[in-house]
C-alpha atoms as a PDB file:
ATOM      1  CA  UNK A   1       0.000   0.000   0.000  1.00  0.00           C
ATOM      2  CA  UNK A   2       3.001   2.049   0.993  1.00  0.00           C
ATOM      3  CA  UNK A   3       4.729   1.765  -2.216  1.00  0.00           C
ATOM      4  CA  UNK A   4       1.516   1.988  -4.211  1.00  0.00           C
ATOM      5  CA  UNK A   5       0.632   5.758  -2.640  1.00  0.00           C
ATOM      6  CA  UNK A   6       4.404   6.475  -2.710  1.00  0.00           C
ATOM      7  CA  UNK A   7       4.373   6.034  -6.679  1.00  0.00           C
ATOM      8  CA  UNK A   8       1.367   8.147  -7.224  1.00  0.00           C
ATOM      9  CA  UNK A   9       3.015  10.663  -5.453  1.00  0.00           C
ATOM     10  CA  UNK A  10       5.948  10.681  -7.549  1.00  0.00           C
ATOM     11  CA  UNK A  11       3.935  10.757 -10.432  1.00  0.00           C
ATOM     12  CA  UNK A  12       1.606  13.650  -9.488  1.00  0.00           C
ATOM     13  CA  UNK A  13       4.876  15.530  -8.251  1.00  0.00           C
ATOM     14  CA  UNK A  14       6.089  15.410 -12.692  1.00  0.00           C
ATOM     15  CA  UNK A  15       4.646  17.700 -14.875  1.00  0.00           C
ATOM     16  CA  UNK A  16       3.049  14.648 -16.669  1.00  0.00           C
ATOM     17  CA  UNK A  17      -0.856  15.627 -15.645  1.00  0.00           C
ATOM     18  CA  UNK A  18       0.030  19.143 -16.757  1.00  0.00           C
ATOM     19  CA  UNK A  19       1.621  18.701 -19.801  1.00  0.00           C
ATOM     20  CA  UNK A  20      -1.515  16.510 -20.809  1.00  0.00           C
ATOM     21  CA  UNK A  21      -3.601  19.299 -19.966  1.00  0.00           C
ATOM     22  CA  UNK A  22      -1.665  22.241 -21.534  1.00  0.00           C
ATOM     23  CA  UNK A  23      -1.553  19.711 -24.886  1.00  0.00           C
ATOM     24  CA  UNK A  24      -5.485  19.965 -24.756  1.00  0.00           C
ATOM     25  CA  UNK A  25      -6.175  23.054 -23.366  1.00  0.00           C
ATOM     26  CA  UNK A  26      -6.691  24.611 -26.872  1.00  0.00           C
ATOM     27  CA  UNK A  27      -9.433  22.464 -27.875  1.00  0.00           C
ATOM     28  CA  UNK A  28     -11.232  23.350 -24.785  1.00  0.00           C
ATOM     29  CA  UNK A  29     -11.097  26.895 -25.509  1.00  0.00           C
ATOM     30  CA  UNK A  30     -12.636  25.848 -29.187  1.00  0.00           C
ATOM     31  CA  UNK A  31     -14.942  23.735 -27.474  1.00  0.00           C
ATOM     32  CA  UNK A  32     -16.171  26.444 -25.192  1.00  0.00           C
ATOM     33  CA  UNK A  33     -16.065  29.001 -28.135  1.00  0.00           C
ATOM     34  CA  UNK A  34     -18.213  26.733 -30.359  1.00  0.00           C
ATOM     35  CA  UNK A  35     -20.901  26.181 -27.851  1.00  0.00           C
ATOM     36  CA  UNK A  36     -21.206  29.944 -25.769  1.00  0.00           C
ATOM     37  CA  UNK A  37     -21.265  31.612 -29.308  1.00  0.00           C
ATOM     38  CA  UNK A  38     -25.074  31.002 -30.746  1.00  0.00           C
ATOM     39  CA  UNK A  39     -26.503  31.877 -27.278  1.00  0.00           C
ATOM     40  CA  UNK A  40     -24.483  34.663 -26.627  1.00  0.00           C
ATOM     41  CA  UNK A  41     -25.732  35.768 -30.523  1.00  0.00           C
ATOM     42  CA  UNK A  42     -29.476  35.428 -29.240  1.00  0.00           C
ATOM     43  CA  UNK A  43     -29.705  36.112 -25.836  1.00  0.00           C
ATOM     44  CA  UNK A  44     -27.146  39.544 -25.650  1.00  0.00           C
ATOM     45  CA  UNK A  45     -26.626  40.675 -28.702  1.00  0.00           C
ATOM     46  CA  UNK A  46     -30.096  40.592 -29.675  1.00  0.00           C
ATOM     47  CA  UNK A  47     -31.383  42.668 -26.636  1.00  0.00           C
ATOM     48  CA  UNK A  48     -28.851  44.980 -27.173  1.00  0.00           C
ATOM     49  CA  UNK A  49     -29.819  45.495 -30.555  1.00  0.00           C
ATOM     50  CA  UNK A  50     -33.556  45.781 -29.741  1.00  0.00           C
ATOM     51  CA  UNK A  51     -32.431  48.656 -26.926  1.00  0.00           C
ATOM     52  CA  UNK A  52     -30.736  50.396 -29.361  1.00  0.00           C
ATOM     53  CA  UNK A  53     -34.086  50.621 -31.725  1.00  0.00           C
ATOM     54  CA  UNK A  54     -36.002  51.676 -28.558  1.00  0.00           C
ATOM     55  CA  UNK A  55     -33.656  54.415 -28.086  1.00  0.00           C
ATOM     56  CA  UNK A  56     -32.508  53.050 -24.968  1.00  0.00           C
ATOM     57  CA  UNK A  57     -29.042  52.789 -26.418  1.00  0.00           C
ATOM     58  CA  UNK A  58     -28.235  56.484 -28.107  1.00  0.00           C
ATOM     59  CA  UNK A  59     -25.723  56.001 -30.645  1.00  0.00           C
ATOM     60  CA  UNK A  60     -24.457  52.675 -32.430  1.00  0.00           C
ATOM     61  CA  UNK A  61     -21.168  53.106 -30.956  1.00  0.00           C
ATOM     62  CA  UNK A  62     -22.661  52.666 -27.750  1.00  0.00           C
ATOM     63  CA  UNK A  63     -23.769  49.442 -27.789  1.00  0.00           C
ATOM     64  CA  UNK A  64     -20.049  48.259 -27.818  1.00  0.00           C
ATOM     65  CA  UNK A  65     -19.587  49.072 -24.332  1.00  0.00           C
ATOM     66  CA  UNK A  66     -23.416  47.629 -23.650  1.00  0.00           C
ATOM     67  CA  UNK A  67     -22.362  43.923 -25.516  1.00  0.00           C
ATOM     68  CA  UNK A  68     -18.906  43.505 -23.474  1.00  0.00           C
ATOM     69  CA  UNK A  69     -21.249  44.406 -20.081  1.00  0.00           C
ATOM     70  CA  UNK A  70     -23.705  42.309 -21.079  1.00  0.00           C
ATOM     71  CA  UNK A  71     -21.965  39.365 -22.297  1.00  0.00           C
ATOM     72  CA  UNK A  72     -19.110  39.324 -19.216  1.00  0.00           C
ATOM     73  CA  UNK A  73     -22.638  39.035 -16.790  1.00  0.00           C
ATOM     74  CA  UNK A  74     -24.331  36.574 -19.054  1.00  0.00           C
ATOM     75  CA  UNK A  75     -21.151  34.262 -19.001  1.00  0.00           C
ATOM     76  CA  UNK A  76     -21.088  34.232 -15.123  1.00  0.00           C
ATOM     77  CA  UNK A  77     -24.870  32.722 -15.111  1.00  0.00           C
ATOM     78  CA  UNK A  78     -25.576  29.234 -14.432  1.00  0.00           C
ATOM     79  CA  UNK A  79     -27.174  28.816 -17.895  1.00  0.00           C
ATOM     80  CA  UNK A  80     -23.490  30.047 -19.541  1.00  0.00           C
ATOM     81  CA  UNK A  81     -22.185  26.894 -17.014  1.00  0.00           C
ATOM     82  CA  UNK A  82     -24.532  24.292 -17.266  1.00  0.00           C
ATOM     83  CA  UNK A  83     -24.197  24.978 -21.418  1.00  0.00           C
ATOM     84  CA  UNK A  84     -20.070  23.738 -20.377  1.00  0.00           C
ATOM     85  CA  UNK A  85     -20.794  20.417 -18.888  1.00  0.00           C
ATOM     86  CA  UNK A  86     -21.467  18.652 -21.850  1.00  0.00           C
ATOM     87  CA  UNK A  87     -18.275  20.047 -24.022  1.00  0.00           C
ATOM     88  CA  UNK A  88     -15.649  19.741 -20.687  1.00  0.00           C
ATOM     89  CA  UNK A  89     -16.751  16.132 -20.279  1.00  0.00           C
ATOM     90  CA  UNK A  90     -16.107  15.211 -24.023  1.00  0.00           C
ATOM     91  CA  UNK A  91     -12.643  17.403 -23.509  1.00  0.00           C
ATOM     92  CA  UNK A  92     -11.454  15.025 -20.760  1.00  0.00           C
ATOM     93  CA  UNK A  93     -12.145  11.823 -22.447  1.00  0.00           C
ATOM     94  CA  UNK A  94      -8.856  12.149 -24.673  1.00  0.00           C
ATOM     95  CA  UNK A  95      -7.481  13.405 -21.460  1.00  0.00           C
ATOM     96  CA  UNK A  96      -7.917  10.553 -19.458  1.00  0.00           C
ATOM     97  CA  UNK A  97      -7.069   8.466 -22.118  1.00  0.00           C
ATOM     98  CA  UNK A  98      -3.830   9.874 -22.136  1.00  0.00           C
ATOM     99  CA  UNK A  99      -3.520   9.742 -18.349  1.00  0.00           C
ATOM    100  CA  UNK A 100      -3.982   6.117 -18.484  1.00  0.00           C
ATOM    101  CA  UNK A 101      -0.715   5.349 -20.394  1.00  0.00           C
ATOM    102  CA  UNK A 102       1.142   7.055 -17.209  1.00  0.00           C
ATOM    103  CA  UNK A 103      -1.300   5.225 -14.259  1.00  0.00           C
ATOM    104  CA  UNK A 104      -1.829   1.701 -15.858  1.00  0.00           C
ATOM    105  CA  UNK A 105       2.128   0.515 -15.454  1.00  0.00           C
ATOM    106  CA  UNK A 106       1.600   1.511 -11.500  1.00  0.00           C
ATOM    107  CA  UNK A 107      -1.697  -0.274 -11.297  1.00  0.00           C
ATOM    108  CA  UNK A 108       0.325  -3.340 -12.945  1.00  0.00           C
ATOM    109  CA  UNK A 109       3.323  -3.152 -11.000  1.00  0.00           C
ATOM    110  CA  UNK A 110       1.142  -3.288  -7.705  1.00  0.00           C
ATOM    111  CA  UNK A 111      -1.615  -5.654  -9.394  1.00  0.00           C
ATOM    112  CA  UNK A 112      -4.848  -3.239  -9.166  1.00  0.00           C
ATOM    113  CA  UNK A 113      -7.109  -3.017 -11.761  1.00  0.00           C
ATOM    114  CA  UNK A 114      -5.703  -0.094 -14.198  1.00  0.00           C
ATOM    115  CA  UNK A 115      -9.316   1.256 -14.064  1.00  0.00           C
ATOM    116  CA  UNK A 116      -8.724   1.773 -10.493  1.00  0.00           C
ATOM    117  CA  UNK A 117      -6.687   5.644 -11.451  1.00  0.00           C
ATOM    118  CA  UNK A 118      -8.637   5.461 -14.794  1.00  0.00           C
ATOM    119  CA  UNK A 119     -10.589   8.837 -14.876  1.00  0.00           C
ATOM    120  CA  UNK A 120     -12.700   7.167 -17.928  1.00  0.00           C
ATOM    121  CA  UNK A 121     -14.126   4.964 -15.223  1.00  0.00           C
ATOM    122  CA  UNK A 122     -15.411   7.574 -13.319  1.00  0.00           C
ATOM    123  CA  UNK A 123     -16.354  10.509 -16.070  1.00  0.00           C
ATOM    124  CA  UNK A 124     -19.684  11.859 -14.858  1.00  0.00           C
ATOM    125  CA  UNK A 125     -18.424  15.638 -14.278  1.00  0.00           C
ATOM    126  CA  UNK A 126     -20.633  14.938 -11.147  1.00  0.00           C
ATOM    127  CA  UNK A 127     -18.857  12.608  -9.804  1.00  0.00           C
ATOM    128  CA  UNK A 128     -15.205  13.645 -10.572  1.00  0.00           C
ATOM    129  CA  UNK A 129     -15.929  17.048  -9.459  1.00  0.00           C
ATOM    130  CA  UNK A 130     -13.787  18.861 -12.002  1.00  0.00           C
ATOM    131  CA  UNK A 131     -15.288  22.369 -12.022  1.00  0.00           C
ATOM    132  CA  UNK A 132     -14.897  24.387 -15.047  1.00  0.00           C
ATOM    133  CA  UNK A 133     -17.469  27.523 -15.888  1.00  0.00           C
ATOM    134  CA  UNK A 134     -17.560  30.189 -18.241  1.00  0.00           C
ATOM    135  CA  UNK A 135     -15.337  32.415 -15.885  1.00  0.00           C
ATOM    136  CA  UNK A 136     -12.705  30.464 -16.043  1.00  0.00           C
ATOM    137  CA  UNK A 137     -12.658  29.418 -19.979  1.00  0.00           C
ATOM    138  CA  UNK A 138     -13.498  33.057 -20.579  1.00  0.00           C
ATOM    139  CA  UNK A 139     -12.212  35.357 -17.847  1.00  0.00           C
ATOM    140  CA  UNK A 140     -13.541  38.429 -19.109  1.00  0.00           C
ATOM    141  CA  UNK A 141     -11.282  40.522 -17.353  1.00  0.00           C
ATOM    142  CA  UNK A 142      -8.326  38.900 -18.706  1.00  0.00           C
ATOM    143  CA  UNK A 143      -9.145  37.334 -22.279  1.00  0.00           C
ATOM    144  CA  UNK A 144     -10.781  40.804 -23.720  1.00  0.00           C
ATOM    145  CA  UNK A 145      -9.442  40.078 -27.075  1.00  0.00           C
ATOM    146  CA  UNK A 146     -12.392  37.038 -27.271  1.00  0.00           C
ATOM    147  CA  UNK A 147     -14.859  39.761 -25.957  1.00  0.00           C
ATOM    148  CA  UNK A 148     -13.265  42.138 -28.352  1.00  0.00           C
ATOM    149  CA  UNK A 149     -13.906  39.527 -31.226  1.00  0.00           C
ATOM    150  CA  UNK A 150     -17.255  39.437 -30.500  1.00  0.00           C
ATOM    151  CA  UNK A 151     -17.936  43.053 -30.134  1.00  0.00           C
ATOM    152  CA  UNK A 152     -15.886  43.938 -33.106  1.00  0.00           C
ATOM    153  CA  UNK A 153     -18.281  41.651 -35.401  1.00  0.00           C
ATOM    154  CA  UNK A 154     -21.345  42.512 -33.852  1.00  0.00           C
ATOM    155  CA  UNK A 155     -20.790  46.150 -34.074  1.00  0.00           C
ATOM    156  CA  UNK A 156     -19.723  45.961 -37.252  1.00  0.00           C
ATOM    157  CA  UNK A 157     -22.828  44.426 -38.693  1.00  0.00           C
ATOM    158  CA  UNK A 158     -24.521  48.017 -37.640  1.00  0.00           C
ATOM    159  CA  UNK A 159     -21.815  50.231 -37.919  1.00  0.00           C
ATOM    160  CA  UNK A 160     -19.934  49.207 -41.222  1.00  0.00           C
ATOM    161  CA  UNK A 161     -20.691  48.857 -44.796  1.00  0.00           C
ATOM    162  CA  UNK A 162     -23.148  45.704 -43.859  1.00  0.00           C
ATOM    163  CA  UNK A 163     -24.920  48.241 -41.617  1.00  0.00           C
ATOM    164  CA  UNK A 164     -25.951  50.604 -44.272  1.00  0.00           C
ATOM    165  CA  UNK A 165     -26.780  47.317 -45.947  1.00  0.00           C
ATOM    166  CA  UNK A 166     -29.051  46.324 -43.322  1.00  0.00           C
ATOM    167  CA  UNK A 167     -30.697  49.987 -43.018  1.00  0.00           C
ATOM    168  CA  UNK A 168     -31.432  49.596 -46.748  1.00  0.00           C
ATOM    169  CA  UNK A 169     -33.236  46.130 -46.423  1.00  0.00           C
ATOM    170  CA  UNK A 170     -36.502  45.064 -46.277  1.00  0.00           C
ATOM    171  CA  UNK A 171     -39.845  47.477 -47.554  1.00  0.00           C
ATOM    172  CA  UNK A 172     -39.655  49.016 -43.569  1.00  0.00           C
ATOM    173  CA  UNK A 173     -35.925  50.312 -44.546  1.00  0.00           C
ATOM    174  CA  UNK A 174     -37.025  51.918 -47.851  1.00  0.00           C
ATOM    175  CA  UNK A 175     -37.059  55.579 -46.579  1.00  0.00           C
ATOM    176  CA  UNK A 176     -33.775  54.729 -44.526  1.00  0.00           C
ATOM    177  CA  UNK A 177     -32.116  53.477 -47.060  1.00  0.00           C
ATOM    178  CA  UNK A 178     -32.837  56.556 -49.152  1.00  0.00           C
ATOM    179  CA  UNK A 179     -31.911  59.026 -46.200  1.00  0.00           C
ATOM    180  CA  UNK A 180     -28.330  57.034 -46.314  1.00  0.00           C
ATOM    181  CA  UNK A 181     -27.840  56.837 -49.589  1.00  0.00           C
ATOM    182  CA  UNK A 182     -28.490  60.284 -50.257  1.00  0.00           C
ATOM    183  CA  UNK A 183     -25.676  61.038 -47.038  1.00  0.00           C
ATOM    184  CA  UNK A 184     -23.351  58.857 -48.127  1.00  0.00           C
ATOM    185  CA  UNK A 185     -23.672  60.858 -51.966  1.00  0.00           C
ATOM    186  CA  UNK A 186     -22.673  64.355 -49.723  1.00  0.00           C
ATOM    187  CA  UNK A 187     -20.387  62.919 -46.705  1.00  0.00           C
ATOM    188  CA  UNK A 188     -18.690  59.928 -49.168  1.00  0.00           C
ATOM    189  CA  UNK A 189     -19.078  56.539 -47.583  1.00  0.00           C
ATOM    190  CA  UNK A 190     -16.299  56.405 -44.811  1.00  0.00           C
ATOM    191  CA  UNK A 191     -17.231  59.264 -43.204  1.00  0.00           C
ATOM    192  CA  UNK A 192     -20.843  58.410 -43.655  1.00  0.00           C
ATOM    193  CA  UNK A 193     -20.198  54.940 -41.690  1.00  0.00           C
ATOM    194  CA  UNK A 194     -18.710  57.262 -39.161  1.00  0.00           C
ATOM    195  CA  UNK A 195     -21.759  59.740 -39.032  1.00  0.00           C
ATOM    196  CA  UNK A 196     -23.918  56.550 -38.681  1.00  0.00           C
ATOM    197  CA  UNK A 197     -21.732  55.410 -35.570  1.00  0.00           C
ATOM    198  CA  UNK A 198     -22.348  58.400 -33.702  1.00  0.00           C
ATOM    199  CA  UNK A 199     -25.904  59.755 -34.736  1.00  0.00           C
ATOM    200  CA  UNK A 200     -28.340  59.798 -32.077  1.00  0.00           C
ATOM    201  CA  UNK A 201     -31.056  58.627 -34.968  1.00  0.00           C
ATOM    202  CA  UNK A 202     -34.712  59.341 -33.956  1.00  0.00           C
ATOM    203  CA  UNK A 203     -36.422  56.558 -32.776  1.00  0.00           C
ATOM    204  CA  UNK A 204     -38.999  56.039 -36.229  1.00  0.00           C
ATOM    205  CA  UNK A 205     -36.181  55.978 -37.649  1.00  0.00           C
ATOM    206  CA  UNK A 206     -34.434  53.281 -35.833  1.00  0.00           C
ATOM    207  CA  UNK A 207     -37.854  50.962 -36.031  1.00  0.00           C
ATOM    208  CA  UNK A 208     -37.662  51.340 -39.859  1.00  0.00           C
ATOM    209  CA  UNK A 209     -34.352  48.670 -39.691  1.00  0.00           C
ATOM    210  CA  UNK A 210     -36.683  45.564 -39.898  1.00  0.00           C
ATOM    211  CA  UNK A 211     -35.993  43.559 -37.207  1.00  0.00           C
ATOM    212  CA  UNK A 212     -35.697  40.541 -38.761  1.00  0.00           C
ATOM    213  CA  UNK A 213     -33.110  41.396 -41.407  1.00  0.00           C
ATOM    214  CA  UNK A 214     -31.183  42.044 -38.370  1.00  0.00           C
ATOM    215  CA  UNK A 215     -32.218  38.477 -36.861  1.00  0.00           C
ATOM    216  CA  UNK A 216     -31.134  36.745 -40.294  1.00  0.00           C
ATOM    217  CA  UNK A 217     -27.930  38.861 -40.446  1.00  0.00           C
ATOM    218  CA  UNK A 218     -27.007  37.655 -36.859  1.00  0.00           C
ATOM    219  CA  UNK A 219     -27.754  33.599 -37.555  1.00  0.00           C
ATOM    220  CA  UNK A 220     -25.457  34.147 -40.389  1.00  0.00           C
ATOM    221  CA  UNK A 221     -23.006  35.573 -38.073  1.00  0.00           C
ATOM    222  CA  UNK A 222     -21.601  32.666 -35.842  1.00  0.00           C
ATOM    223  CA  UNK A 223     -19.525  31.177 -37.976  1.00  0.00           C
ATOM    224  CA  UNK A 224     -17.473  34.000 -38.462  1.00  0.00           C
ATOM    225  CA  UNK A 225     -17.418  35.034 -34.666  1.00  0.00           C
ATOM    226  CA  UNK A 226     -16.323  31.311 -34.216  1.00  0.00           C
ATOM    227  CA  UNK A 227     -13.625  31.797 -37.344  1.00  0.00           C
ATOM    228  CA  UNK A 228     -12.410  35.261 -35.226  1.00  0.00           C
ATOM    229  CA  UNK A 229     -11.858  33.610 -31.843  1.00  0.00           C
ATOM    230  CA  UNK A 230      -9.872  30.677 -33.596  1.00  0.00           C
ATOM    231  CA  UNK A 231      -7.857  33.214 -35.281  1.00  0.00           C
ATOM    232  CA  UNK A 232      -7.323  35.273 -31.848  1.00  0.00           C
ATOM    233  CA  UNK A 233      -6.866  31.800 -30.321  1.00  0.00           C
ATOM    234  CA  UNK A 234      -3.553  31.501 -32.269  1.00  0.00           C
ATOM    235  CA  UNK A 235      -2.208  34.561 -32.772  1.00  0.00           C
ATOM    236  CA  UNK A 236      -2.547  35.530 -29.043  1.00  0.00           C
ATOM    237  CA  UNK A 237      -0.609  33.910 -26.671  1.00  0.00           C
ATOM    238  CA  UNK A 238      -1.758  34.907 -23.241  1.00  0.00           C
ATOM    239  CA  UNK A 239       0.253  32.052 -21.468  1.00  0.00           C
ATOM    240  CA  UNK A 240       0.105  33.524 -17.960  1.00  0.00           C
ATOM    241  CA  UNK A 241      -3.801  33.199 -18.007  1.00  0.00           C
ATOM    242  CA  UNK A 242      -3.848  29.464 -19.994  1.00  0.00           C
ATOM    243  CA  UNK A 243      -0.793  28.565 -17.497  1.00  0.00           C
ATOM    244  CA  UNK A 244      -3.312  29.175 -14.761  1.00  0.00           C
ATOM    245  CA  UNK A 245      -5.892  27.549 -16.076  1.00  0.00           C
ATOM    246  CA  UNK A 246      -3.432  24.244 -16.675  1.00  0.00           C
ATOM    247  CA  UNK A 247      -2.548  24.333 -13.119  1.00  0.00           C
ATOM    248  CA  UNK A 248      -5.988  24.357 -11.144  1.00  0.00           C
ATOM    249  CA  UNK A 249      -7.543  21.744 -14.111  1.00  0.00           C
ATOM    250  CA  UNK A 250      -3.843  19.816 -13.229  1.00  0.00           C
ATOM    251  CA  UNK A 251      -4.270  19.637  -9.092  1.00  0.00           C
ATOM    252  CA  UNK A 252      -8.220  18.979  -9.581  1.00  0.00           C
ATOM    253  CA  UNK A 253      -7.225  15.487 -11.766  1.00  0.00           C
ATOM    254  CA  UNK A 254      -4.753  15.107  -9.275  1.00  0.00           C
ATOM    255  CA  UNK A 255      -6.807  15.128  -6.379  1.00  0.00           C
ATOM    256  CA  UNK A 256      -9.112  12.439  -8.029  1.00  0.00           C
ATOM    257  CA  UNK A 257      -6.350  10.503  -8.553  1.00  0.00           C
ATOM    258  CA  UNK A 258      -5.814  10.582  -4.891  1.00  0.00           C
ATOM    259  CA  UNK A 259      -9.169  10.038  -3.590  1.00  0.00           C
ATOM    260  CA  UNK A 260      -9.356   7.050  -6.035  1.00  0.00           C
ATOM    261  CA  UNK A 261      -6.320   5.429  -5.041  1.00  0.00           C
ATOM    262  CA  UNK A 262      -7.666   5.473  -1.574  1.00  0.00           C
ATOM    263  CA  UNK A 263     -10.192   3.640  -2.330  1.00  0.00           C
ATOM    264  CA  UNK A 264      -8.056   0.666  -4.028  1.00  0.00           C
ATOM    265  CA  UNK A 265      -6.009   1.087  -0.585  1.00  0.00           C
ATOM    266  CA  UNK A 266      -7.965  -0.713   1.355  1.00  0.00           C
ATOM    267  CA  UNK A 267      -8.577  -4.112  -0.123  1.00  0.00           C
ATOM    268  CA  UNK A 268      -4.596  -3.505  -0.730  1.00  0.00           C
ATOM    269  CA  UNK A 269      -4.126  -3.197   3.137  1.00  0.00           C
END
């Protein structure tokens, strides 16, 4: 029993649990991006958009500050967690397979069954306890340039040339689309993208953007929100942030390892 704890010890003391982790901590930031991204379309941007054609929201370039608000409280809800369970338990399945190359020669050498420190035979997030939520795979304070990602897109549908698009579409965006068209013929079209950003439009005005063009716009969105945050995902580094995120994942396996084992102690006593 001695030598059995004594080479778990040694194990969990490597950086092997870590440097399985760190391997696969990118596609659990995919994983995360790939399921938060449609409800975070529909349930903030949305509402954001619909405040700014109340007029609750004054100028398009408002509602950038509004989205990153909104979406850093909607990711700390229980809905933005219980969305995670499903992805984090399919992350640490290749995880635990992994693992199992390191614990099955100790579970030999001591004759245990290797399922004994196999996390496979005991993935139900429930029961393993690993706690992962959308403030850790996105802490918003931290990881602004996946916020930024967002926002940048979103606002951009409104703000840039698919915005003047979007005021132009549908029969509701008929006298809109003339009233831009005939600015963008006197201000020239960059500066009329900028007038557009930071006009406080009247509120008939606003309600003439058909709702739904918006709607359609923003379904046809996700994929590139998703293609942005893989892009940002590679170009941007931020190691301090994914090194913490290695090392509490790392000492939560470990401590299952540990309570298992001390199960398998006893009928080894």
């Amino acid at each position: 029993m001695r030598e059995f704890r004594e080479e778990l010890e040694m194990l969990k003391a490597t950086r092997v649990v870590e440097d399985i982790v760190l391997k696969n901590i990118g596609t659990l930031y995919r994983s995360a991006v790939d399921t938060l991204v449609d409800p975070i379309i529909e349930q903030v941007a949305m509402p954001i958009f619909d405040r700014w054609r109340k007029g609750e929201i004054r100028r398009l370039e408002d509602t950038d500050e509004a989205l990153q608000l909104a979406i850093g409280a909607w990711l700390r809800t229980d809905e933005a967690r219980s969305l995670l369970v499903k992805p984090v338990a399919a992350w640490l399945k290749p995880v635990a397979d992994a693992l199992e190359t390191h614990t099955l020669p100790i579970c030999v050498r001591h004759h245990v069954p290797y399922t004994a420190l196999s996390l496979n035979s005991y993935l139900s997030v429930s029961e393993i306890d690993i706690r992962i939520d959308a403030r850790n795979v996105f802490a918003v304070e931290e990881l602004t340039f996946m916020i930024d990602s967002i926002i940048s897109l979103l606002v951009g549908l409104i703000c840039g040339g698919s915005g003047i698009a979007l005021l132009s579409s549908g029969p509701g965006g008929v006298v809109a689309g003339v009233l831009v068209s005939f600015l963008v013929l006197i201000l020239g079209k960059d500066k009329m993208e900028g007038a557009l950003l930071k006009a406080d439009l009247p509120v008939p005005l606003r309600k003439m953007i058909p709702r739904g063009a918006f709607e359609n716009r923003m379904k046809g969105l996700s994929s590139s929100v998703k293609k942005n945050f893989y892009e940002s995902l590679e170009k941007e580094k931020h190691e301090e942030i994914t090194a913490r995120m290695v090392d509490e994942i790392s000492a939560q396996i470990e401590m299952c390892l540990t309570k298992m084992a001390e199960v398998v102690e006893i009928p080894l006593g």
